[in-house]
Each structure stands twice: as C-alpha cells, then as structure tokens.
Protein backbone atom coordinates (compact mmCIF):
# COMPACT_ATOMS: atom_id res chain seq x y z
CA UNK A 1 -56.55 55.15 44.07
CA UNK A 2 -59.49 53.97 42.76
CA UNK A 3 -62.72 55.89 41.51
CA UNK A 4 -65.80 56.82 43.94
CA UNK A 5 -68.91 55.32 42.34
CA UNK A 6 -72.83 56.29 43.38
CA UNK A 7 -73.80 54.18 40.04
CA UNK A 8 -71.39 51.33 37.94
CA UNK A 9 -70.72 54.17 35.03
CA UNK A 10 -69.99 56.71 37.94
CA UNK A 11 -66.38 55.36 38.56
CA UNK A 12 -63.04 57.19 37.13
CA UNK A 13 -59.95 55.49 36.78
CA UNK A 14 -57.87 54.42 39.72
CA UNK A 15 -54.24 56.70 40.30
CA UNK A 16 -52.47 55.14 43.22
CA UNK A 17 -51.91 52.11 45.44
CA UNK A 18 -52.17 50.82 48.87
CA UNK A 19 -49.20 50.50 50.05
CA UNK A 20 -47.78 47.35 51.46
CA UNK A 21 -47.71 46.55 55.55
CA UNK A 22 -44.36 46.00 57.17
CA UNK A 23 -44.74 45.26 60.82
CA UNK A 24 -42.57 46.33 63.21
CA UNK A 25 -41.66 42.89 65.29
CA UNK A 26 -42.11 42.78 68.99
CA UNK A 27 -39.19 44.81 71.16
CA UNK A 28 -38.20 42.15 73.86
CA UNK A 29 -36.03 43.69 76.48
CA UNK A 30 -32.88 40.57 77.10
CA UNK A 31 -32.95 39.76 80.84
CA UNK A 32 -29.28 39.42 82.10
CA UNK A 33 -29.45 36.81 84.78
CA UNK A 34 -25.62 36.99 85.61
CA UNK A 35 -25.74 40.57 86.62
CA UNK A 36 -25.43 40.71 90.07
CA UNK A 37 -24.52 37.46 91.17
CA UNK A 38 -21.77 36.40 93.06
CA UNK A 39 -20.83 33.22 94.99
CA UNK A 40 -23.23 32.94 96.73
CA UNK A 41 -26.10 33.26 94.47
CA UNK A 42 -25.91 29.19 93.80
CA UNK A 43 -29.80 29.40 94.57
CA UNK A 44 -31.24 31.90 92.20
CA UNK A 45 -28.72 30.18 89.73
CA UNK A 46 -30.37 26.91 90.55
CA UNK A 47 -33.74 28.48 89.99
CA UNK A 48 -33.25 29.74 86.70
CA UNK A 49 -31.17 26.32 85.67
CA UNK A 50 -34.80 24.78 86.53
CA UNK A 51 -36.10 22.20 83.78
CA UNK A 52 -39.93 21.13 83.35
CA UNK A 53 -40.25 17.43 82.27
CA UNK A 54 -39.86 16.65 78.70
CA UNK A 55 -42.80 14.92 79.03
CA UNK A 56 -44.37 18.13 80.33
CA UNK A 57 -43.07 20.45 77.66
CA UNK A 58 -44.42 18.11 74.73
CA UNK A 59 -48.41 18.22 76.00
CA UNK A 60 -47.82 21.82 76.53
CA UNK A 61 -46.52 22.18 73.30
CA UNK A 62 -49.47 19.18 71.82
CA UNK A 63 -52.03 21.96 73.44
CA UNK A 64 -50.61 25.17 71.98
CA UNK A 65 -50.53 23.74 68.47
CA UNK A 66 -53.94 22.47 68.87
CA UNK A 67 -55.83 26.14 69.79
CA UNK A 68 -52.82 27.94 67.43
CA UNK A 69 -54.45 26.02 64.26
CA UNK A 70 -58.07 26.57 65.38
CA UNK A 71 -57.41 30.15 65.53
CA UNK A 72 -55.59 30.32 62.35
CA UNK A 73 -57.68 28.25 60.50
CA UNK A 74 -58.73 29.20 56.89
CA UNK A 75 -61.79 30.99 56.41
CA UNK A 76 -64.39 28.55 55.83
CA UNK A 77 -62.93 25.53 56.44
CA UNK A 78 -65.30 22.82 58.27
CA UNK A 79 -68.11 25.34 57.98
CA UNK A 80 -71.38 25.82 56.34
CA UNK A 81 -71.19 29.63 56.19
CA UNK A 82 -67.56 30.83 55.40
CA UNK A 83 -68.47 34.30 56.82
CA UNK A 84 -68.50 33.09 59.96
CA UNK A 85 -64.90 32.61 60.53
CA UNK A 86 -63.55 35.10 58.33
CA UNK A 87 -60.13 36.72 59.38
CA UNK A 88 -61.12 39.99 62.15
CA UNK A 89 -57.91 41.55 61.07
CA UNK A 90 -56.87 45.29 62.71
CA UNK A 91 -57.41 48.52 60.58
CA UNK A 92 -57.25 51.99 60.88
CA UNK A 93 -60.96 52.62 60.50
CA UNK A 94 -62.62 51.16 63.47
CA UNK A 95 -62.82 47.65 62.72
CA UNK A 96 -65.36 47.79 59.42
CA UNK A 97 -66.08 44.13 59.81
CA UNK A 98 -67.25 44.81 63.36
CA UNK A 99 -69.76 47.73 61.75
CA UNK A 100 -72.77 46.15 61.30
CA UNK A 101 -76.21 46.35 58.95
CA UNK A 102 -77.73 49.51 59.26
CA UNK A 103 -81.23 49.68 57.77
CA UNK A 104 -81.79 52.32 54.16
CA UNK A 105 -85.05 52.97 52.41
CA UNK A 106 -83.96 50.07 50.04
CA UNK A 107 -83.78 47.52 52.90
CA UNK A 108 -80.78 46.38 54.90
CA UNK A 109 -77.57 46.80 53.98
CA UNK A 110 -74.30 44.80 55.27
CA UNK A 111 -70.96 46.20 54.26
CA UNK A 112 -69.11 42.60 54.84
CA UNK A 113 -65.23 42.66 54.22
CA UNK A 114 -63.92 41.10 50.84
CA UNK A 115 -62.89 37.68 51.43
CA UNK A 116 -60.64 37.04 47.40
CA UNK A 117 -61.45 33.17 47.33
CA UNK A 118 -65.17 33.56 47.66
CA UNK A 119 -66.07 37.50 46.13
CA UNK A 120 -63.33 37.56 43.39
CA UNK A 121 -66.09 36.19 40.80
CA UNK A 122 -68.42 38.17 41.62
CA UNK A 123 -66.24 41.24 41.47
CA UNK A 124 -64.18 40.58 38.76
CA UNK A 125 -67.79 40.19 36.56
CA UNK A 126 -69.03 43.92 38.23
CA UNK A 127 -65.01 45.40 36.59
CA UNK A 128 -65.88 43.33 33.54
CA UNK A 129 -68.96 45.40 32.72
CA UNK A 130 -67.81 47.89 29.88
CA UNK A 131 -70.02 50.31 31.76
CA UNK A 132 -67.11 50.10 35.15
CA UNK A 133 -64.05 49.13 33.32
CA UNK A 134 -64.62 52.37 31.13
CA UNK A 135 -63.60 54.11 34.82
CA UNK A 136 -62.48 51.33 37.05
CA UNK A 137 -59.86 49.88 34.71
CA UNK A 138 -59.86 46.78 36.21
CA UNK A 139 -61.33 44.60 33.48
CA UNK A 140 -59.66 42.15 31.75
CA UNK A 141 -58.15 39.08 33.30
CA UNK A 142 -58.83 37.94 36.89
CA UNK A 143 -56.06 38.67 38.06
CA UNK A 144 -56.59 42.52 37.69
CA UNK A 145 -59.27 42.84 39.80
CA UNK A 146 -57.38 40.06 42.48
CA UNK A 147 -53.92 42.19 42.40
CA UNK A 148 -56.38 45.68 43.51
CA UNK A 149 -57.74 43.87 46.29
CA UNK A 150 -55.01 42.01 47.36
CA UNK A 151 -53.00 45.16 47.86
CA UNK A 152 -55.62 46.89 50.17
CA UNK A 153 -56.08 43.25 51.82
CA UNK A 154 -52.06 43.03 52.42
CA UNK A 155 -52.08 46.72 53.10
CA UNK A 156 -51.72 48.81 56.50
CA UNK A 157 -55.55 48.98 57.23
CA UNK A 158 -56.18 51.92 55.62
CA UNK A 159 -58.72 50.71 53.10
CA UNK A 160 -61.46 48.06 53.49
CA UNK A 161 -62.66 46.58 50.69
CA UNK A 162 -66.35 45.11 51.10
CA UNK A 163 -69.09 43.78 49.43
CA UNK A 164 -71.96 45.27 49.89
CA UNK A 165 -74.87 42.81 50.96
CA UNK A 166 -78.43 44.34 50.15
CA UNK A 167 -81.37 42.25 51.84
CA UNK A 168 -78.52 39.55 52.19
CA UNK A 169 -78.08 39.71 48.45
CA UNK A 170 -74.73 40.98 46.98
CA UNK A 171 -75.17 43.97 44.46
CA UNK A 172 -72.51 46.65 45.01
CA UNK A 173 -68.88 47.18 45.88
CA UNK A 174 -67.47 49.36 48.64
CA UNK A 175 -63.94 50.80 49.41
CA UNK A 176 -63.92 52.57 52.80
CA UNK A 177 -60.68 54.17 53.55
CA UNK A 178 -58.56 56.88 55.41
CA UNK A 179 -58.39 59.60 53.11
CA UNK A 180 -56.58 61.63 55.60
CA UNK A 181 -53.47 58.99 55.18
CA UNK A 182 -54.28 58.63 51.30
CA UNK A 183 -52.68 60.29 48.35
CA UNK A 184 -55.62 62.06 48.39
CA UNK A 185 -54.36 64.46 51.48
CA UNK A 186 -51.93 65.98 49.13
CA UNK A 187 -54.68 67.26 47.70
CA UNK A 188 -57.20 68.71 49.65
CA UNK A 189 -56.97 70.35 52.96
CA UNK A 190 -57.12 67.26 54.97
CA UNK A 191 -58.37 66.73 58.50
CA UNK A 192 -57.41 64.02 61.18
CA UNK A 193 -59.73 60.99 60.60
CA UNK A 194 -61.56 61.70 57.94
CA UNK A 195 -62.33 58.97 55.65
CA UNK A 196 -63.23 58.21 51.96
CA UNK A 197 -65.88 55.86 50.42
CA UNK A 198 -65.75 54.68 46.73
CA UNK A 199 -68.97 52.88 45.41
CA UNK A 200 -69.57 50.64 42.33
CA UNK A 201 -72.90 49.14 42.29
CA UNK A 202 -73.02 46.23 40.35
CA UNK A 203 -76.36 45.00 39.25
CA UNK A 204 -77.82 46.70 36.11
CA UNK A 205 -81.07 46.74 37.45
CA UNK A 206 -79.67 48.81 40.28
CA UNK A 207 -78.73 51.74 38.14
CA UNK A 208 -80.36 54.30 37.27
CA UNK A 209 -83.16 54.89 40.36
CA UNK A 210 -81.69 56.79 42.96
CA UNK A 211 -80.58 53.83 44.62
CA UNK A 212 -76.77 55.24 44.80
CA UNK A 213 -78.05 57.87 46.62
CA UNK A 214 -79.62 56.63 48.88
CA UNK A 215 -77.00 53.47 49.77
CA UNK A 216 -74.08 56.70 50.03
CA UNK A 217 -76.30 58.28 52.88
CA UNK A 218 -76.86 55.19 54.61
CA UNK A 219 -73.08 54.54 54.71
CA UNK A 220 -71.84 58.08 55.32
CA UNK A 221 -73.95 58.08 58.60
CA UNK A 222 -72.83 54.21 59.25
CA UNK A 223 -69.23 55.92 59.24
CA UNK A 224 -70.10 58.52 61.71
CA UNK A 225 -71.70 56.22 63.70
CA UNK A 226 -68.85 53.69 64.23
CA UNK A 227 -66.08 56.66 63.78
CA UNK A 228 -66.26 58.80 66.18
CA UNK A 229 -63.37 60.73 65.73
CA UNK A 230 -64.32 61.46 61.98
CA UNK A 231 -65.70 64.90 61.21
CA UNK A 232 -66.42 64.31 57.74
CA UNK A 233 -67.08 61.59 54.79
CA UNK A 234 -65.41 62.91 51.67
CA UNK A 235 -65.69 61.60 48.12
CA UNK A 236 -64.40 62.32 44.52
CA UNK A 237 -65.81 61.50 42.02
CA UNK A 238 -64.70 62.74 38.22
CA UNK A 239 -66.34 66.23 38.06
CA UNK A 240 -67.56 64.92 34.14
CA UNK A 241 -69.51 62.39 36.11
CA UNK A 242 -72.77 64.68 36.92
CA UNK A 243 -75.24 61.41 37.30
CA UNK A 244 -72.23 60.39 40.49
CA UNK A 245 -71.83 64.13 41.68
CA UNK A 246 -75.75 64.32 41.93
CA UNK A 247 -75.91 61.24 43.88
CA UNK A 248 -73.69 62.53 46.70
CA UNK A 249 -75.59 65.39 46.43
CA UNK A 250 -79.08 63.81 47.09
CA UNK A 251 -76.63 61.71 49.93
CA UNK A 252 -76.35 65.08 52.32
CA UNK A 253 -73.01 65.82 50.44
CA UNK A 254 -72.00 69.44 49.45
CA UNK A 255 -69.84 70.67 46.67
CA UNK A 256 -66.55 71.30 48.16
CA UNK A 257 -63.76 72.39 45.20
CA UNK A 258 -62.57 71.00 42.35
CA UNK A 259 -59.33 68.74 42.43
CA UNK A 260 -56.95 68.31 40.23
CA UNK A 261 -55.48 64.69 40.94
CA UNK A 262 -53.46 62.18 38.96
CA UNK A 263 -55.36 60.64 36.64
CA UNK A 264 -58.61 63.15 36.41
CA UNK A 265 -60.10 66.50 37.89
CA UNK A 266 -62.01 65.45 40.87
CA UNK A 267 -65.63 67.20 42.84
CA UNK A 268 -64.79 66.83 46.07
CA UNK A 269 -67.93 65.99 48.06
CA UNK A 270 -68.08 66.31 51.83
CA UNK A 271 -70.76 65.44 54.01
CA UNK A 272 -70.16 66.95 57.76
CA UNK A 273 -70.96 65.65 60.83
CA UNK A 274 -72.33 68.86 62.05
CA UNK A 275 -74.59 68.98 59.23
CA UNK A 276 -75.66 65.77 59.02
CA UNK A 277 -79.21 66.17 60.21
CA UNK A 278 -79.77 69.51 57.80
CA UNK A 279 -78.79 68.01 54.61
C-alpha cells in the first residue's frame, strides 16, 4: 500500500497491492417452456415459436449498437474537455468522482479521478522527484508509476486514485480508499467504513507552508460529508516523518498508536466524526 503524504518528502514506501476485480457474471434463471405442455398447448407453443422480421431485428440491432458505442466511448474522444466524459465507474467509497469541490483556505479544491492517458505525465514527474521516490518508490520508468495506478484503476473500488485540482490547477496527488477492506485492517482495530487518504503534493512551491494541512482537513471533512456511514478518516504516515505527522495533526487528526506494518512503523492518525468540530 502506498505511503500517506501531507507534503512530497512525507511519503513512505508502498507494502501491498490492490487487488484485481473479478466480477461475478449475471445469474439468469433458464425458462423451461416445455414443462407443462401437452397436446393441446399448440398455442402457447405457437407463441413462443413467434419470429420478428429480419428486417425488424437488424434496425433494432443498427439502434442498440449505435447508443452501446456512445456510451462506451473513450474518454475524450470528439470532445474539447476529456473530463467531461470520463468513465463514472462503481466503487466502494461513495462514488468519489460524484464528490465534488469543496472550498479550503487555499481556494477550491477538486479531487477528480485519475484518468492514465491524460495524468500519467504529470504523475510520473511528481514520483520522479528524489524528494517522493525516496518514500513513494515509484520513480524510474513510466511504467512504474502506470502499473500502481492501473492496479487500483482495474481494482474492486476500493481505492480512488485522483488528482487533486487546486483553483483548477493540478498540484497534488490523492489516494482515497477503504482501509477497513485494506491490508491495513490487519493492523489496527478496524471499524466498518472507515476509509484512508494518502497525499503527495507535487509542486515544490507547495511544500513547506502548511498547505498539507490544511488540503488533509478539507478532504477528511469532504469524506464525512459524502460518507455517511464512515466514523473516522485514518492515516499512516511513517512515524520518522514528524513534518507529515504534524500536518495531520494541524488537520483535526489525533495520535492514535504506533503500527508496525510491512515495510515501516506507522502513526496512525484518526480524525473522528464526533470530534470533528473540536479539533
């Protein structure tokens, strides 16, 4: 899993995957239409023998094609503003795309879900910076940073990549995701619902002025917002990382325990629902 960030150096090294989404196809109960007929059923029989004109059946067919390919069109294609027909895809997290801006201190903030072919640049350059790959360990070829989001993209729902539009300007990287269903769980004493948030921020003029801080608040609350049946926002960041630990802090976050996981030992930062208005 990879790191939660409140600055780009305040990342620690990712320790599992998403796992991949097999769906289970659609049960279709067989209909038995020679049960219960006898002789004298030539009627019904006839019914169910009955043919629509091939003529029929091939504008039908013309029609269905026609609104099938609009609907599965690629993203972008025939359109000024790819973002406008990106993929609303199912999660587990209450439809993130759906979400919204929500207005910070900083100015508005979007959290718009990664679409690879147009935010893999931009991305792949934030993992590039010594400063993130140090923690992120996805520098290096392109292809490092495409396999991690293609595997949360391909996954179950439980993670949502975004970018994270400030002002309608990239600068940051999100990951929201079910940390009740994540690795994570085996952790911590997990709840029902509640749900993780990793941050990179990618701009190095972003760094270093409480703007982590204040972004992590804005999108804790956006959670419980649009998540009603989450309790909590937890984090965990590497416990070595003090400038990310006092960002969730300064967020409404508390100090929960230290956590030994996988690939470092982890401050597990909470923010409640109950106490969302006192911290």
């Amino acid at each position: 899993m990879p790191p939660t960030d409140a600055s780009a150096n305040a990342g620690t090294a990712p320790f599992t995957e998403i796992g991949i989404v097999t769906s289970p196809g659609t049960r279709v109960s067989p209909i038995d239409t020679t049960a219960g007929k006898g002789a004298g059923d030539a009627d019904c029989e006839d019914t169910l023998d009955l043919r629509l004109p091939d003529e029929f059946i091939a504008l039908f067919a013309e029609n269905a094609d026609a609104d099938g390919g609009r609907s599965r069109s690629p993203a972008g294609a025939g359109t000024a503003d790819p973002t406008s027909s990106l993929p609303t895809t199912e999660d587990l997290l209450d439809r993130v795309a759906d979400w919204g801006p929500i207005s910070t201190p900083a100015g508005v903030l979007h959290l718009v879900p990664v679409w690879v072919e147009r935010d893999l640049p931009i991305i792949d350059r934030w993992m590039n910076d010594p400063a993130v790959a140090a923690f992120w360990e996805l520098g290096g070829p392109e292809n490092a940073a495409e396999e991690h989001l293609r595997s949360q993209l391909t996954g179950d729902g439980r993670s949502v990549p975004c970018l994270g539009m400030l002002e309608g300007t990239p600068m940051s990287y999100w990951e929201i995701y079910r940390a009740d269903l994540d690795p994570l769980a085996r952790h911590y004493p997990a709840r029902p619902h509640d749900t993780g948030v990793h941050l990179l921020i990618g701009a190095v003029g972003d760094r270093g002025r409480g703007l982590g801080g204040t972004l992590l608040r804005a999108v804790a609350d956006l959670v419980l917002d649009r998540r009603p049946a989450c309790a909590r926002v937890v984090a965990e960041p590497d416990i070595r990382n003090t400038p990310s630990v006092a960002a969730f802090l300064s967020a409404g976050f508390r100090f929960s325990a230290e956590v030994e996981l996988p690939a470092k030992r982890a401050a597990l930062m909470v923010r409640d629902r109950s106490l969302r208005h006192l911290l």
